[in-house]
N, C-alpha and C. Protein backbone atom coordinates (compact mmCIF):
# COMPACT_ATOMS: atom_id res chain seq x y z
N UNK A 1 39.22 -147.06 -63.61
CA UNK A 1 38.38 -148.24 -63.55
C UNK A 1 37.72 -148.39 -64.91
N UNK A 2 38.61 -149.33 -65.62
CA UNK A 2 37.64 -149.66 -67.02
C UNK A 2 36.32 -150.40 -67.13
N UNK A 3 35.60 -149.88 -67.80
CA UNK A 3 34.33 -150.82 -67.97
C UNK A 3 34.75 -151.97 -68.98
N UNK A 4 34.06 -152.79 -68.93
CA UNK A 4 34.04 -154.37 -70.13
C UNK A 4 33.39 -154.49 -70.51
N UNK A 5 32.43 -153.69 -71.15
CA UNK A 5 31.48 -154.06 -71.82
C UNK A 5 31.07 -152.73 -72.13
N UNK A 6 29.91 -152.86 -73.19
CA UNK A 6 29.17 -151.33 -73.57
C UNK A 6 28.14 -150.80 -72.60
N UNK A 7 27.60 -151.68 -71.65
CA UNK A 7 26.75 -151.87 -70.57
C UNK A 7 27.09 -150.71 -69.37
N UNK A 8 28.72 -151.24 -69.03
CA UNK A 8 29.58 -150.96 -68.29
C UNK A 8 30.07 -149.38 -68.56
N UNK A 9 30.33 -149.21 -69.90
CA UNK A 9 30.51 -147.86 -70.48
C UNK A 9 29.64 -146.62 -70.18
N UNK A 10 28.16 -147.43 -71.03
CA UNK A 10 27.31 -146.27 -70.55
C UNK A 10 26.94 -145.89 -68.87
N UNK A 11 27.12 -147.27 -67.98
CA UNK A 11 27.16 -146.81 -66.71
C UNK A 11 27.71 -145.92 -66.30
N UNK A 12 28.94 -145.96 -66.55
CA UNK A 12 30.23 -144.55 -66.31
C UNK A 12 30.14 -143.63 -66.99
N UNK A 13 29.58 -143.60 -68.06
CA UNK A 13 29.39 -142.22 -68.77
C UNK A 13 28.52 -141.51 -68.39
N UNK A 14 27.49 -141.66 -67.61
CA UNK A 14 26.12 -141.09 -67.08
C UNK A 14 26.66 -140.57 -65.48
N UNK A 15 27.49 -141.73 -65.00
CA UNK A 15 27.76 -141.45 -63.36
C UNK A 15 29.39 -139.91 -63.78
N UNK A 16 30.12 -139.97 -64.79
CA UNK A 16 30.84 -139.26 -65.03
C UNK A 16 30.31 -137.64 -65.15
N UNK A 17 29.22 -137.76 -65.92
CA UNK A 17 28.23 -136.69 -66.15
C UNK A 17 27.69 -136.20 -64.82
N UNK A 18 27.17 -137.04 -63.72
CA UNK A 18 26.87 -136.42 -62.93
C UNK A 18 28.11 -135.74 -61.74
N UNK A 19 29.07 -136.54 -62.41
CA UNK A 19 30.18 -136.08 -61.17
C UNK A 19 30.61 -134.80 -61.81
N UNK A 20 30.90 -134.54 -63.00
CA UNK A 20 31.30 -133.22 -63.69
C UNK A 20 30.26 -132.33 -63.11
N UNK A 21 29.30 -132.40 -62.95
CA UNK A 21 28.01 -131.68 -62.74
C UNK A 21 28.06 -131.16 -60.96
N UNK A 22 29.06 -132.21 -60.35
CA UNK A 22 28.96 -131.86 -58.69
C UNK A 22 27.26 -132.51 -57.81
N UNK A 23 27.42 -133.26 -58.70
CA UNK A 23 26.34 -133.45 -57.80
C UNK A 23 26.03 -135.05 -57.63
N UNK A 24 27.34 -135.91 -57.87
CA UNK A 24 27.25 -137.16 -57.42
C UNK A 24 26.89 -137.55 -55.75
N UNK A 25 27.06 -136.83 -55.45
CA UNK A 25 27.24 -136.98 -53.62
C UNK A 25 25.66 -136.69 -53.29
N UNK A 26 24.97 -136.38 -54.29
CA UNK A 26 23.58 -135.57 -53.67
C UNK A 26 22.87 -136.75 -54.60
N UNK A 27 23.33 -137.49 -55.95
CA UNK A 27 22.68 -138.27 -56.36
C UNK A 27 21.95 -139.86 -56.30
N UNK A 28 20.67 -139.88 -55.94
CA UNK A 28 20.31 -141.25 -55.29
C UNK A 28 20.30 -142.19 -57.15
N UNK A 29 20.94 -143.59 -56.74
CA UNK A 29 21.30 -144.52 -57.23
C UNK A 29 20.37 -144.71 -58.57
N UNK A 30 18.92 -144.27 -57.89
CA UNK A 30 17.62 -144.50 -59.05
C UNK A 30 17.70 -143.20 -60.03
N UNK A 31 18.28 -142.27 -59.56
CA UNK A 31 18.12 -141.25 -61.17
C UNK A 31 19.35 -141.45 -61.87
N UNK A 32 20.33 -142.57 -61.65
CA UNK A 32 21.50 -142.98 -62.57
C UNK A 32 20.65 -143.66 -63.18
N UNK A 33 20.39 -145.08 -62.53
CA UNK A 33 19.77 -145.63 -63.24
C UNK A 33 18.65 -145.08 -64.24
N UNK A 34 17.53 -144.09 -63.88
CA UNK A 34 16.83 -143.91 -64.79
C UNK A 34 17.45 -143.31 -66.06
N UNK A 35 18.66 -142.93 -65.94
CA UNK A 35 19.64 -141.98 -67.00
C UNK A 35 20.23 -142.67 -67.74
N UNK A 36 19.88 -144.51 -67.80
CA UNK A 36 20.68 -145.06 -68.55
C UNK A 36 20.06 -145.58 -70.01
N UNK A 37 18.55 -145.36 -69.57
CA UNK A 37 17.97 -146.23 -70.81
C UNK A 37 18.11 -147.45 -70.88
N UNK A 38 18.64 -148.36 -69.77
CA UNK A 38 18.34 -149.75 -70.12
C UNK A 38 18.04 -150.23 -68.80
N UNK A 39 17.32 -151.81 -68.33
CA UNK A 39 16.63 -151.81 -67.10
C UNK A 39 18.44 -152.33 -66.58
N UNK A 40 18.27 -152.00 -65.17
CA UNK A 40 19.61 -152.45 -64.71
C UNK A 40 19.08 -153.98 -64.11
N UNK A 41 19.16 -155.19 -64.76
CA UNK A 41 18.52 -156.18 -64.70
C UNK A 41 19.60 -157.57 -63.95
N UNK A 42 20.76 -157.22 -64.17
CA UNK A 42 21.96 -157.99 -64.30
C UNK A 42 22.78 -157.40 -63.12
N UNK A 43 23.14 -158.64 -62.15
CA UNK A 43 23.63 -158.54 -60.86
C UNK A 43 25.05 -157.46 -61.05
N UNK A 44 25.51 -158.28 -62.14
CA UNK A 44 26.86 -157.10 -62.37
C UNK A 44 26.42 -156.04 -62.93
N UNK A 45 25.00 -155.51 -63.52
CA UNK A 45 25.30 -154.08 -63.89
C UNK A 45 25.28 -153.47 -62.51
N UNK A 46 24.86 -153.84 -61.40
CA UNK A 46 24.46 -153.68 -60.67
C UNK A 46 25.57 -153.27 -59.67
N UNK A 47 26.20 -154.43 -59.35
CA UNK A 47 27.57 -154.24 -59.03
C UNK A 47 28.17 -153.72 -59.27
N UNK A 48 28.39 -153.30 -60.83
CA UNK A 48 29.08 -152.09 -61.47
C UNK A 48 29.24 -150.85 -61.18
N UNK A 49 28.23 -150.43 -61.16
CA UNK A 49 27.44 -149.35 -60.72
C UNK A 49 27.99 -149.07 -59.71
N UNK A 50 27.54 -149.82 -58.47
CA UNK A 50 27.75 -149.64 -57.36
C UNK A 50 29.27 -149.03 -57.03
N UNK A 51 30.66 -150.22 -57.48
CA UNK A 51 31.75 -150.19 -57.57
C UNK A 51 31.91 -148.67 -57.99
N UNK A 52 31.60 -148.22 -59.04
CA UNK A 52 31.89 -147.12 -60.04
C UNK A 52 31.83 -146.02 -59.36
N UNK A 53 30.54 -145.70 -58.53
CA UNK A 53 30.48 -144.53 -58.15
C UNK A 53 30.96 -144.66 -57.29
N UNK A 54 31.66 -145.31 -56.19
CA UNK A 54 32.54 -145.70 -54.78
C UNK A 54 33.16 -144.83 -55.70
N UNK A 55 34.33 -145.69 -56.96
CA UNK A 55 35.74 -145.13 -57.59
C UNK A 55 35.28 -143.47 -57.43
N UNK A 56 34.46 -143.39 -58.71
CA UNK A 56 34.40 -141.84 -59.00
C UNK A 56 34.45 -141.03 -57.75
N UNK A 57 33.80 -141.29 -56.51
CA UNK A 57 34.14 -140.57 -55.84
C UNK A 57 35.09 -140.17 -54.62
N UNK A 58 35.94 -140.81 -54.94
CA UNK A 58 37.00 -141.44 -54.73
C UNK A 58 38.45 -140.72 -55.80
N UNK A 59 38.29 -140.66 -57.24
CA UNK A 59 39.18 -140.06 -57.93
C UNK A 59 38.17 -139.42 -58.84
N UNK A 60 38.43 -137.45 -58.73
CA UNK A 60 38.20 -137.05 -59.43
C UNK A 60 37.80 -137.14 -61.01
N UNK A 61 37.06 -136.82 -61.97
CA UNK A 61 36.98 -136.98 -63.17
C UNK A 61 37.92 -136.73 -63.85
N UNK A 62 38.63 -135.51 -63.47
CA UNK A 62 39.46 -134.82 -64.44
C UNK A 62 40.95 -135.52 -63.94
N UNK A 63 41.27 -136.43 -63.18
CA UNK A 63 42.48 -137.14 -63.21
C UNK A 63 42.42 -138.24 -63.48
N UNK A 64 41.37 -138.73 -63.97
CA UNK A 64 41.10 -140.22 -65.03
C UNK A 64 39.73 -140.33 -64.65
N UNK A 65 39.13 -141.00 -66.23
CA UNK A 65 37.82 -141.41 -66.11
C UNK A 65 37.27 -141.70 -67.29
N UNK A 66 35.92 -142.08 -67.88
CA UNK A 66 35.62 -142.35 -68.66
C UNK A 66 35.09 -140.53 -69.66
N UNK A 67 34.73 -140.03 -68.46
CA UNK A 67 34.21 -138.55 -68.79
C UNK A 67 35.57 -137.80 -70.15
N UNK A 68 36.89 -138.55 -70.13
CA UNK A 68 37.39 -138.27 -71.22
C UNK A 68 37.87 -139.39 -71.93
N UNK A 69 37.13 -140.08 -73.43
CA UNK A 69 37.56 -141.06 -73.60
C UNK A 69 39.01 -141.11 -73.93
N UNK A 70 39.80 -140.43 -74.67
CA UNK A 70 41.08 -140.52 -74.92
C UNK A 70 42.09 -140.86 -73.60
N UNK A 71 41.44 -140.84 -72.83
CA UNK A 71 42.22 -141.54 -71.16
C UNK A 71 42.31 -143.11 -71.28
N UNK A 72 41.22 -143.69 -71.64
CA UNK A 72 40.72 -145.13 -71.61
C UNK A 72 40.88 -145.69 -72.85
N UNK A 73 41.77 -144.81 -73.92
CA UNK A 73 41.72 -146.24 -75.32
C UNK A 73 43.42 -146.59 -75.05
């Protein structure tokens, strides 16, 4: 699941981090967000988000993801 934007990027790079970490399943929505540094203000970051961590948990990190960029250029 590619992001489109840099918005979109850092969303997945933070939710990637926590999935490497094992602890997406235990993580509530507000300490992503607070992990992003920007307000999640915009219906689609929002949506994004949402979508993203469905995927991630759903397909492992280590069989595609943003958690390695050379997967996604």
């Amino acid at each position: 699941m590619r992001p489109s934007n840099d918005r979109e990027l850092t969303i997945a790079r933070i939710v990637d981090k926590i999935a490497t970490e094992g602890r997406l399943h235990l993580t509530p929505i507000g300490e992503v967000i607070a992990a992003l540094g920007f307000p999640v203000i915009h219906g689609s970051d929002s949506a994004y988000l949402d979508r993203y961590i469905q995927w991630r948990m759903q397909t492992p990190v280590g069989t595609s993801g943003i958690a390695n960029p050379e997967v996604n250029r």
